[in-house]
PDB file of N, CA and C in Angstrom:
ATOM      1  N   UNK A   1       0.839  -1.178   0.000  1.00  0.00           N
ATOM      2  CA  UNK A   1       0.000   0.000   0.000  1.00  0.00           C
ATOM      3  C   UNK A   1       0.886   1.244   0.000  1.00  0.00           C
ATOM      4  N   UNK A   2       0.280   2.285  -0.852  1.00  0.00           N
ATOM      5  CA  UNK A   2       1.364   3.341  -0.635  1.00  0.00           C
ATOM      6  C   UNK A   2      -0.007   4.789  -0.142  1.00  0.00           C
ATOM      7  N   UNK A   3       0.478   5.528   0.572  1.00  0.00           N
ATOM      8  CA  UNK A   3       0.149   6.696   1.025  1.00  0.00           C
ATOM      9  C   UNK A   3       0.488   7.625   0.778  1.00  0.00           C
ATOM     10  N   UNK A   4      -0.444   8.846   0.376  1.00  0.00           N
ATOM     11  CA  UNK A   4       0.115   9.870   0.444  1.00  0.00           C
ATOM     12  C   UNK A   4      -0.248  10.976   0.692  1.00  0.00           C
ATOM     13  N   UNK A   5       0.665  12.164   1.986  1.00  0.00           N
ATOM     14  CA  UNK A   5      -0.375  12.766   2.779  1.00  0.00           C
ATOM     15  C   UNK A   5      -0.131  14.421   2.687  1.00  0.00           C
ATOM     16  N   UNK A   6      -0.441  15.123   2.126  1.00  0.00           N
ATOM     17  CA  UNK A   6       0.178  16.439   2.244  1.00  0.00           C
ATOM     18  C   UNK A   6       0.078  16.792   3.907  1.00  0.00           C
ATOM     19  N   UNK A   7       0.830  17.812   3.906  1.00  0.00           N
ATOM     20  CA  UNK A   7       1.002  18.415   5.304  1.00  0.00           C
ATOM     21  C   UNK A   7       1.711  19.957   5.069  1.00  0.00           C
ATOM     22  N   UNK A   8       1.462  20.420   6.513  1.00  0.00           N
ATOM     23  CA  UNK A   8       2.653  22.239   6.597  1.00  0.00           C
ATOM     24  C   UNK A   8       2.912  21.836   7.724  1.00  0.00           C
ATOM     25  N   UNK A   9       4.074  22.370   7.664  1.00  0.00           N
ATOM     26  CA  UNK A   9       4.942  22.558   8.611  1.00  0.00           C
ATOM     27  C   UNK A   9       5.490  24.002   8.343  1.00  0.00           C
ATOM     28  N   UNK A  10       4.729  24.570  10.024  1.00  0.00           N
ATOM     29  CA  UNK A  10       4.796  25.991   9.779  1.00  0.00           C
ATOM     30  C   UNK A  10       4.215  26.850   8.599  1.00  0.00           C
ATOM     31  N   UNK A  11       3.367  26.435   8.301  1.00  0.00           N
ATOM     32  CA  UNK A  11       2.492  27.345   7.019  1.00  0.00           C
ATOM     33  C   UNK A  11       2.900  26.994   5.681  1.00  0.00           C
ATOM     34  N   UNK A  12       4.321  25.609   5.803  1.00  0.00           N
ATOM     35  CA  UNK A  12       4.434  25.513   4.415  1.00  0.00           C
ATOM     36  C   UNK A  12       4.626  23.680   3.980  1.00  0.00           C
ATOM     37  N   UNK A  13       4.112  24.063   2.932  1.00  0.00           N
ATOM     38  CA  UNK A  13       3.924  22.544   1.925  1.00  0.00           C
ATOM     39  C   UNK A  13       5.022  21.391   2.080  1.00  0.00           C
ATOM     40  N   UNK A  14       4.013  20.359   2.163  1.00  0.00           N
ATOM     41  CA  UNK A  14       5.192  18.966   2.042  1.00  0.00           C
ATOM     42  C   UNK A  14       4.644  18.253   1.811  1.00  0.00           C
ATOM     43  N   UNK A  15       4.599  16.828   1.174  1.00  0.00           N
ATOM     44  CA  UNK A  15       3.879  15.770   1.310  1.00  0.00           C
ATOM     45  C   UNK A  15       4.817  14.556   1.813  1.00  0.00           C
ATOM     46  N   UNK A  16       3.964  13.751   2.854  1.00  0.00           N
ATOM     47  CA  UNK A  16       4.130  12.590   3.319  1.00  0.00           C
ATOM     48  C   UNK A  16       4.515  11.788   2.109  1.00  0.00           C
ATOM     49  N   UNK A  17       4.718  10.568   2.398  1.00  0.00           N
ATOM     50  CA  UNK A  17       5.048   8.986   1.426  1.00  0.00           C
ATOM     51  C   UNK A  17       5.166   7.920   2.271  1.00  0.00           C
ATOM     52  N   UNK A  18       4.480   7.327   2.389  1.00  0.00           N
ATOM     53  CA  UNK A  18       4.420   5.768   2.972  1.00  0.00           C
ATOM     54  C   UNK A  18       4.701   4.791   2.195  1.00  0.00           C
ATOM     55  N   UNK A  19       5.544   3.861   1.963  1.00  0.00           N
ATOM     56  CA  UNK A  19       4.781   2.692   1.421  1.00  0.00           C
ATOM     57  C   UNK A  19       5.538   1.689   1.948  1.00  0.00           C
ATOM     58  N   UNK A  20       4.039   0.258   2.707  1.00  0.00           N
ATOM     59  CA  UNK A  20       3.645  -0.769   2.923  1.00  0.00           C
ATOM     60  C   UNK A  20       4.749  -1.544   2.620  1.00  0.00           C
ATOM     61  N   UNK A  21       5.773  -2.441   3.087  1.00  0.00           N
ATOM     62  CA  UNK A  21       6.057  -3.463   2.553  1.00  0.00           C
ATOM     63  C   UNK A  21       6.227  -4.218   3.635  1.00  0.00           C
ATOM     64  N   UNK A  22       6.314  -6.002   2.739  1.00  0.00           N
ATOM     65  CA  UNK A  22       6.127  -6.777   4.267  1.00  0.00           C
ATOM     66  C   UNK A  22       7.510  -6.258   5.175  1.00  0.00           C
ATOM     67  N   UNK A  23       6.968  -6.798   6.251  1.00  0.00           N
ATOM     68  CA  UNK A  23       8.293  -6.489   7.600  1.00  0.00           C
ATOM     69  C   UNK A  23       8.419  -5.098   7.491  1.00  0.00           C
ATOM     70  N   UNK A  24       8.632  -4.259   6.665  1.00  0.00           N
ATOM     71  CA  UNK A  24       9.048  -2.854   7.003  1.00  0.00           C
ATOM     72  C   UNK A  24       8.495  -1.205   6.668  1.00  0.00           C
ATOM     73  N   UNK A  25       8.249  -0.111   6.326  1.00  0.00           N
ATOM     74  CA  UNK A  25       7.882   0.894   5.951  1.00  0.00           C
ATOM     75  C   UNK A  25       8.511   1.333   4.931  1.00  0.00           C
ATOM     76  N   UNK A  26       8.683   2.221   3.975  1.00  0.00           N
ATOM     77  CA  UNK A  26       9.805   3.237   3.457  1.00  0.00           C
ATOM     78  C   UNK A  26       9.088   4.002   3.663  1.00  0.00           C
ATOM     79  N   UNK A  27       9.637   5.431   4.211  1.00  0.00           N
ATOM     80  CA  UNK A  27       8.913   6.876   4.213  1.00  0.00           C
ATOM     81  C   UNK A  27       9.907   7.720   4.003  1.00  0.00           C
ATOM     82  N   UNK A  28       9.230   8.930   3.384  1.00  0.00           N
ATOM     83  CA  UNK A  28       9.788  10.548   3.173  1.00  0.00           C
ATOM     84  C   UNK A  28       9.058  11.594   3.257  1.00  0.00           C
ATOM     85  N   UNK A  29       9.533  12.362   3.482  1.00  0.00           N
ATOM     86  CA  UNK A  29       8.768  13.664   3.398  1.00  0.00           C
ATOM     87  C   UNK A  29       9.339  14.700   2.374  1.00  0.00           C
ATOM     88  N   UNK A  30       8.939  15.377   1.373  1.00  0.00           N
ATOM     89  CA  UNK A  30       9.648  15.877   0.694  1.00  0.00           C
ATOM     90  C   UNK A  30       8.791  17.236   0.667  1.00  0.00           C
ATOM     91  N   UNK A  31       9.949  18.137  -0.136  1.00  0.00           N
ATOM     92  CA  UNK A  31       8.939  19.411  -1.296  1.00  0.00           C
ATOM     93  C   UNK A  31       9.716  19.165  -2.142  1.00  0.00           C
ATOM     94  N   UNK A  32       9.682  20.755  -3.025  1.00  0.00           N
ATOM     95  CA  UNK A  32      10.483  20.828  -4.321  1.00  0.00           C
ATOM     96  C   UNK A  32      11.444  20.804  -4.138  1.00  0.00           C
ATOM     97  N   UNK A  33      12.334  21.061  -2.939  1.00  0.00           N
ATOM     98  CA  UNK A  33      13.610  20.947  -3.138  1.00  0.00           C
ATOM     99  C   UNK A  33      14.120  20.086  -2.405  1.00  0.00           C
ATOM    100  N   UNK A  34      13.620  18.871  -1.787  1.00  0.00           N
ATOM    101  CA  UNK A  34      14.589  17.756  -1.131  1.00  0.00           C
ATOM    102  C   UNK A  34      13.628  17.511  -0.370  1.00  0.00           C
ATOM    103  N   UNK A  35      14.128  16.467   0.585  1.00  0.00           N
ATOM    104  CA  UNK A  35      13.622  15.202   1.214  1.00  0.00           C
ATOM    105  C   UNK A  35      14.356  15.054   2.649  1.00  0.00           C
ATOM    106  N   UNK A  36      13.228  14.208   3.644  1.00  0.00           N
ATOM    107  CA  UNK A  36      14.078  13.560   4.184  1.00  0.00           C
ATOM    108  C   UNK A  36      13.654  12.431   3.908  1.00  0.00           C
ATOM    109  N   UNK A  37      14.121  10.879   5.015  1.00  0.00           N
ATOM    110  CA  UNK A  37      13.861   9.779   4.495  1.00  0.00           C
ATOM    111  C   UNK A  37      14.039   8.817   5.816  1.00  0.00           C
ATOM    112  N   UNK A  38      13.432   7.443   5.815  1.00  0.00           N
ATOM    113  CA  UNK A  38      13.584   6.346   6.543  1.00  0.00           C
ATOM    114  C   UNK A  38      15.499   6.280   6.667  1.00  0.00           C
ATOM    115  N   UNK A  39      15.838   5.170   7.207  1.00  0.00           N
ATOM    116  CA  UNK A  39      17.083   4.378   7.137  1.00  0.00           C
ATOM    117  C   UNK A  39      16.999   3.685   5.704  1.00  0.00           C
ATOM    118  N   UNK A  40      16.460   3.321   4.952  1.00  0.00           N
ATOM    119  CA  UNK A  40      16.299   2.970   3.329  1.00  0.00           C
ATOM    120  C   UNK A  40      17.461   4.140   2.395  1.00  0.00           C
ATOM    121  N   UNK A  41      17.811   5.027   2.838  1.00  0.00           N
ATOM    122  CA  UNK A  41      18.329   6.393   2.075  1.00  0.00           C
ATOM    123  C   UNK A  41      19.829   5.940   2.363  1.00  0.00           C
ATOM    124  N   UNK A  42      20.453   5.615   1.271  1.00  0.00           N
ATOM    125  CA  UNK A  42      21.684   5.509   1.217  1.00  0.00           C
ATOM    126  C   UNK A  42      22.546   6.675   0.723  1.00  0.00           C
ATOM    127  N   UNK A  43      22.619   7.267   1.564  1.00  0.00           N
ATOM    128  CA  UNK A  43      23.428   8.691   1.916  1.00  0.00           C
ATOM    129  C   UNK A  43      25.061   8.913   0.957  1.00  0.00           C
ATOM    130  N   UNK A  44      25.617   7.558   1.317  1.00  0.00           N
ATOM    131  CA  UNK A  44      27.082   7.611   0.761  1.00  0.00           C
ATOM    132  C   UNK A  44      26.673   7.569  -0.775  1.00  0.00           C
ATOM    133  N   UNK A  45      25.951   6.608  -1.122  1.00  0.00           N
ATOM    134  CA  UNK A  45      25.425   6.180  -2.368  1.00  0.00           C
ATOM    135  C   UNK A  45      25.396   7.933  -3.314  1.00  0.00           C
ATOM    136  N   UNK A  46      24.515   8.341  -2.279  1.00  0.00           N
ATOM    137  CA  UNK A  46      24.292   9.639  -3.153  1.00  0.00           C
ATOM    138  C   UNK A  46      25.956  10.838  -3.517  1.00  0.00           C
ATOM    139  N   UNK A  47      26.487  10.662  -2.077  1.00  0.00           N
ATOM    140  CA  UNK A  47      27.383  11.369  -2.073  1.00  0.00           C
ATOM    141  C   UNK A  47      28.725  11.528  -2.881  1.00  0.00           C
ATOM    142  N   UNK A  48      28.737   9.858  -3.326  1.00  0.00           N
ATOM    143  CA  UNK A  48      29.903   9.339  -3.940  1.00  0.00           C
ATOM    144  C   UNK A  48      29.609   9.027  -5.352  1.00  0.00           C
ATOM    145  N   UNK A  49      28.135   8.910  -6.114  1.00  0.00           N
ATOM    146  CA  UNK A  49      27.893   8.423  -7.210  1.00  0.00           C
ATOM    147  C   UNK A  49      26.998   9.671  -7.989  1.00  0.00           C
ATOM    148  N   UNK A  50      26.130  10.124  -7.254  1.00  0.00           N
ATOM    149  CA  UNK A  50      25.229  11.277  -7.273  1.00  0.00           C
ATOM    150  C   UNK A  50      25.710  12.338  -7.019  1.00  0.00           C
ATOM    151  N   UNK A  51      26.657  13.018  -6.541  1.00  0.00           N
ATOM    152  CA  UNK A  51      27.280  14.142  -5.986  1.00  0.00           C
ATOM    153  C   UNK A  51      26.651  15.299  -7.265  1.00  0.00           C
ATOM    154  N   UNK A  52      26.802  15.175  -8.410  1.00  0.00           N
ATOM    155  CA  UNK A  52      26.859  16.117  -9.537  1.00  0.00           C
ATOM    156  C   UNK A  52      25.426  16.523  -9.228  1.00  0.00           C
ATOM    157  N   UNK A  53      24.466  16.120  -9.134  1.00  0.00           N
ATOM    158  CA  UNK A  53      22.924  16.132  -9.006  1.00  0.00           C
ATOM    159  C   UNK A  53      22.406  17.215  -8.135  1.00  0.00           C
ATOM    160  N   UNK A  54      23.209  17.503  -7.134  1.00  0.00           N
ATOM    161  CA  UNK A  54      22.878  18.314  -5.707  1.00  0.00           C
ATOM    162  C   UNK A  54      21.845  17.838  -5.561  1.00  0.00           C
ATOM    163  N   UNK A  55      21.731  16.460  -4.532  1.00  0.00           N
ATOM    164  CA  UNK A  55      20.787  16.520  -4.279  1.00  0.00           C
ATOM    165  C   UNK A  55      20.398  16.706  -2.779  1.00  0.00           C
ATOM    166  N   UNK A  56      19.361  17.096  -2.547  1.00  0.00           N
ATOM    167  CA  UNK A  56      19.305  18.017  -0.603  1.00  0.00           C
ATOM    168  C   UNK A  56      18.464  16.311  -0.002  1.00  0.00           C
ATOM    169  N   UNK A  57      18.936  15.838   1.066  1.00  0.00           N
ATOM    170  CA  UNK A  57      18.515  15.306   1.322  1.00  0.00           C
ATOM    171  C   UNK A  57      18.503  14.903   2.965  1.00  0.00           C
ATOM    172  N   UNK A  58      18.332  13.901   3.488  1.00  0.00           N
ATOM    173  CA  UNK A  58      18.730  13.360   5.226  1.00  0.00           C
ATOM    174  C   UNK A  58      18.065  12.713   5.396  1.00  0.00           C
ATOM    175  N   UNK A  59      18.562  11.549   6.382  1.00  0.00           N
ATOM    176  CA  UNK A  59      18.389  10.071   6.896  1.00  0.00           C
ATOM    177  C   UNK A  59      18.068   9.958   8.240  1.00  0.00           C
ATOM    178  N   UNK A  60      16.778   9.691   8.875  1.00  0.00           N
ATOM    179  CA  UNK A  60      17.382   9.180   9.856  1.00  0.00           C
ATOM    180  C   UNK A  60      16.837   7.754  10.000  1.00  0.00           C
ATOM    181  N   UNK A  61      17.568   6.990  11.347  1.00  0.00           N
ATOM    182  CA  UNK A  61      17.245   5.613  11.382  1.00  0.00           C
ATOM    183  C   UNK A  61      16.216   5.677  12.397  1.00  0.00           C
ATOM    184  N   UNK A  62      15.944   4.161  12.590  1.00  0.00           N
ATOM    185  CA  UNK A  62      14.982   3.622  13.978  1.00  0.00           C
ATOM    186  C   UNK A  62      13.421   4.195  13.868  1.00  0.00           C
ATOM    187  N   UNK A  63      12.953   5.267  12.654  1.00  0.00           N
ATOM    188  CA  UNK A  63      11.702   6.070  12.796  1.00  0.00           C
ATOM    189  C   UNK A  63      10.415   4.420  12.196  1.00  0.00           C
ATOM    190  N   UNK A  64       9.710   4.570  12.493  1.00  0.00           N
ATOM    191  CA  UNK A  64       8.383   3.606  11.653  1.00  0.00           C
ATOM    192  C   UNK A  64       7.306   4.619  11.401  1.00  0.00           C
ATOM    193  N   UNK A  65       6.958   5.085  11.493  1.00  0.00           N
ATOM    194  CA  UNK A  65       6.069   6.531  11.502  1.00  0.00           C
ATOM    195  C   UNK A  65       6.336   7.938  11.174  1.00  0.00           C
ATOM    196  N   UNK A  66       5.961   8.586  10.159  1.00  0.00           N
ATOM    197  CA  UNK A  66       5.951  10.170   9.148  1.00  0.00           C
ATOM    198  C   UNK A  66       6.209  10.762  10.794  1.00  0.00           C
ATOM    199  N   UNK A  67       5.378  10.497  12.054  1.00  0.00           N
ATOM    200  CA  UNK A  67       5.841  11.696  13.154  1.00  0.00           C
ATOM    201  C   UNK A  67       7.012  11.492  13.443  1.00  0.00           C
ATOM    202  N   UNK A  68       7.529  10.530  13.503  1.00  0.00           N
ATOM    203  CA  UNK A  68       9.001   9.756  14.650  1.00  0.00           C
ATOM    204  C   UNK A  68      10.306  10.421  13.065  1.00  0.00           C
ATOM    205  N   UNK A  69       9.653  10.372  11.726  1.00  0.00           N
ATOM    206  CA  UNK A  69      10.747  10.549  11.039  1.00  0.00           C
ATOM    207  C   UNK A  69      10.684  12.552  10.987  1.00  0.00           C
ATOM    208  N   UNK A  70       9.621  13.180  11.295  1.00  0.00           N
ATOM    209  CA  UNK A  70       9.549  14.615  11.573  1.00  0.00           C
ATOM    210  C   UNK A  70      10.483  14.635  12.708  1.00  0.00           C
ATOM    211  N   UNK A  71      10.311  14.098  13.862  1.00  0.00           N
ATOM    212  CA  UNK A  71      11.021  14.498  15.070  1.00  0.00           C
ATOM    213  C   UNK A  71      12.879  13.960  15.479  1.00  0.00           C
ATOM    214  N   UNK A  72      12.865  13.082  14.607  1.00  0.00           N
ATOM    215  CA  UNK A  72      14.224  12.316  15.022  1.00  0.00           C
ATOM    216  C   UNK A  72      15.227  12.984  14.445  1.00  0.00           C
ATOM    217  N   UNK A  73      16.619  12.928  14.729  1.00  0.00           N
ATOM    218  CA  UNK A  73      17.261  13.251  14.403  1.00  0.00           C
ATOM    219  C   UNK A  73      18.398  12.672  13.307  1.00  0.00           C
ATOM    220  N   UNK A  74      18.879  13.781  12.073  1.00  0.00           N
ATOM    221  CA  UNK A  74      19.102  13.113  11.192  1.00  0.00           C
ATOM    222  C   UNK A  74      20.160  12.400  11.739  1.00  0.00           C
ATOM    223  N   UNK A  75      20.661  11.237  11.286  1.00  0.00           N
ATOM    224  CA  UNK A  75      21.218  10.631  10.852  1.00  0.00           C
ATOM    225  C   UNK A  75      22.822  10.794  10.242  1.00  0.00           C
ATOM    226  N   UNK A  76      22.257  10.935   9.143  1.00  0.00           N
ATOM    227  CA  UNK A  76      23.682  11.261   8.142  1.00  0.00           C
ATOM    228  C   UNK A  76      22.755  12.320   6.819  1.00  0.00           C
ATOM    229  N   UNK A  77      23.338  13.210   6.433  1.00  0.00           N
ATOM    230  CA  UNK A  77      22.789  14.125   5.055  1.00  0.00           C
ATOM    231  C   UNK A  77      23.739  14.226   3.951  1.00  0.00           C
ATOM    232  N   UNK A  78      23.345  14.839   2.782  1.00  0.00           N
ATOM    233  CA  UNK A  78      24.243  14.808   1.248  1.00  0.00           C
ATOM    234  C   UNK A  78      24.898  15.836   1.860  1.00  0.00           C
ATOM    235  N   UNK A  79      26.230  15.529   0.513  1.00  0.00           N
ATOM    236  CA  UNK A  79      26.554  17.473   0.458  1.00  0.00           C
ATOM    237  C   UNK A  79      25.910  18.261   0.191  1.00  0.00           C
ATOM    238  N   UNK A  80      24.731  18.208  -1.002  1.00  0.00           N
ATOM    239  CA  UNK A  80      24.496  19.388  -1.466  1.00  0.00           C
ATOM    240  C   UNK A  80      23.352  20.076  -0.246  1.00  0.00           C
ATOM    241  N   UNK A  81      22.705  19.010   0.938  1.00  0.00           N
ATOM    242  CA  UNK A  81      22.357  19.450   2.368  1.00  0.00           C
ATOM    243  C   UNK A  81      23.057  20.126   2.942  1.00  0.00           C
ATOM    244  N   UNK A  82      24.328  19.996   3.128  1.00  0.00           N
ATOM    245  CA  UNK A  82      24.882  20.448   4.166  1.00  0.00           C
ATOM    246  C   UNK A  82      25.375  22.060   3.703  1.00  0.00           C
ATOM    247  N   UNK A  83      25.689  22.133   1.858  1.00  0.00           N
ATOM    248  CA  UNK A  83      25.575  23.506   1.673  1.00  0.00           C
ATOM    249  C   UNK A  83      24.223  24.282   2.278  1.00  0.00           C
ATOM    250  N   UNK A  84      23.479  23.647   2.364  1.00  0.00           N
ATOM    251  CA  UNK A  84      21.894  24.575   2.498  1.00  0.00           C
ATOM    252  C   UNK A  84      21.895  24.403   3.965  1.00  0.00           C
ATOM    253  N   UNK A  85      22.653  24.503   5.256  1.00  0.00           N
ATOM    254  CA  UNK A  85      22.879  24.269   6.338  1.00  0.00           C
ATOM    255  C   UNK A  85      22.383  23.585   7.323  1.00  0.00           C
ATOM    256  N   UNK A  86      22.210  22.300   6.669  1.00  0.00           N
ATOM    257  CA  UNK A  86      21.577  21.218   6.717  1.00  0.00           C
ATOM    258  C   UNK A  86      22.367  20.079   7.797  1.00  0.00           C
ATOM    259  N   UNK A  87      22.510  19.869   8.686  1.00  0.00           N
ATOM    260  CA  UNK A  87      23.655  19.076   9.283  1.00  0.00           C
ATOM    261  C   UNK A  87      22.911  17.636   9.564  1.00  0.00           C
ATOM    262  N   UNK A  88      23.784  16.777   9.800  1.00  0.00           N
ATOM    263  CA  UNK A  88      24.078  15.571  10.555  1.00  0.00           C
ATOM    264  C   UNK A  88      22.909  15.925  12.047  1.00  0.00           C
ATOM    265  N   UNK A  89      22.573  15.598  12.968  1.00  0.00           N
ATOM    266  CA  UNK A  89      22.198  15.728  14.238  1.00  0.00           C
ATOM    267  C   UNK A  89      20.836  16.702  14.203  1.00  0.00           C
ATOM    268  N   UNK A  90      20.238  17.476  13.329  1.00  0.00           N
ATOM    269  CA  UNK A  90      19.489  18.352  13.003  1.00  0.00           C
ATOM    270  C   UNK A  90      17.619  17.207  13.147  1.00  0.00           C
ATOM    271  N   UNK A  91      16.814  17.536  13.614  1.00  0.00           N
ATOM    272  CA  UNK A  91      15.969  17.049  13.848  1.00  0.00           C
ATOM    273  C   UNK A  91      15.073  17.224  12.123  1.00  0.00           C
ATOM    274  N   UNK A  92      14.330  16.287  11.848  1.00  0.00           N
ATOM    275  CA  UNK A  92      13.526  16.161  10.670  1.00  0.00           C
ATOM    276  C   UNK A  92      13.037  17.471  10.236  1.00  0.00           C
ATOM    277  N   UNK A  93      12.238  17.650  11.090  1.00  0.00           N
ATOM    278  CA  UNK A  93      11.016  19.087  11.031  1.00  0.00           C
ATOM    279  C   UNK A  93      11.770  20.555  10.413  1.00  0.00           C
ATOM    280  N   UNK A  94      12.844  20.579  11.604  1.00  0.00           N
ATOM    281  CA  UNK A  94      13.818  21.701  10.951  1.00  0.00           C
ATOM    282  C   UNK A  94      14.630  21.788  10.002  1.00  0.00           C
ATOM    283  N   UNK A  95      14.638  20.215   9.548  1.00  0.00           N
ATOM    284  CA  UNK A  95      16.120  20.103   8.353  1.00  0.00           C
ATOM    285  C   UNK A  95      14.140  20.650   7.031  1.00  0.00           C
ATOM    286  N   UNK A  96      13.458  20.081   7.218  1.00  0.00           N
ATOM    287  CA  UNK A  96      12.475  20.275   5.673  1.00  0.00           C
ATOM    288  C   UNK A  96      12.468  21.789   6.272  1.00  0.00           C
ATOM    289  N   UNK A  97      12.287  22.857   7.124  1.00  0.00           N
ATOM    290  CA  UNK A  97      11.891  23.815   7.105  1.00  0.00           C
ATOM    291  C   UNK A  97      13.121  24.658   6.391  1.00  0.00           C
ATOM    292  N   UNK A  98      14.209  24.264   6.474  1.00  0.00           N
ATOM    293  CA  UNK A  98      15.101  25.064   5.853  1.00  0.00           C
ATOM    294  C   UNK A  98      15.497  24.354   4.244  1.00  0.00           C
ATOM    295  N   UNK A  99      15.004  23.223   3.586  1.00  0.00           N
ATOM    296  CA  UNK A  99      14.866  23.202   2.610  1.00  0.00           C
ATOM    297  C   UNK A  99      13.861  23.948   1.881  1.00  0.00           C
ATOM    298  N   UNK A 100      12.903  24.551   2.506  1.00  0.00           N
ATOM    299  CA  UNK A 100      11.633  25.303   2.475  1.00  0.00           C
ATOM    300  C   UNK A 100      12.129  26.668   1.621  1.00  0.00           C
ATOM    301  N   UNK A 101      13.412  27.186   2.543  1.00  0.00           N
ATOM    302  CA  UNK A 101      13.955  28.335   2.342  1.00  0.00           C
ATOM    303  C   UNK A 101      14.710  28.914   1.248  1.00  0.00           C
TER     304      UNK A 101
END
């Protein structure tokens, strides 16, 4: 099953992504300009193969639920995140609000 849920955060646009698989979830939250994501987001992958792309992104692990992946803290993020001052340790909610920006 896949889901999909718009939302704001802070007055501005995002949409949810769920999708169903046995044993596990994949989720993101994205807008137009980047994402975050489940533990599914292979970070190096992007960094080392994808780099040219800029793409804005962040990981975190352990979330099963769109709230737990809003509130947790990232993980690991791309470069082209961390230009947009995007860090490592940065909680979900605030890393999409400044992709917002």
């Amino acid at each position: 099953m896949v889901e999909l849920q718009p939302m704001y955060i802070d007055g501005k646009p995002f949409t949810a992504v769920t999708v169903q698989l046995p044993k596990t979830n994949l989720m993101a939250v994205y807008s137009d300009k980047g994402y975050i994501m489940c533990g599914a987001l292979d970070i190096a992958f992007f960094n080392e193969k994808l780099a040219d792309r800029g793409i804005i992104a962040g990981k975190a692990v352990g979330v099963r639920i769109i709230d737990q992946l809003l509130s947790a803290p990232l993980d690991s993020v791309t470069l082209a995140a961390e230009k947009c001052g995007i860090k490592a340790g940065m909680i979900g909610r605030d890393a999409l609000l400044k992709m917002s920006d």
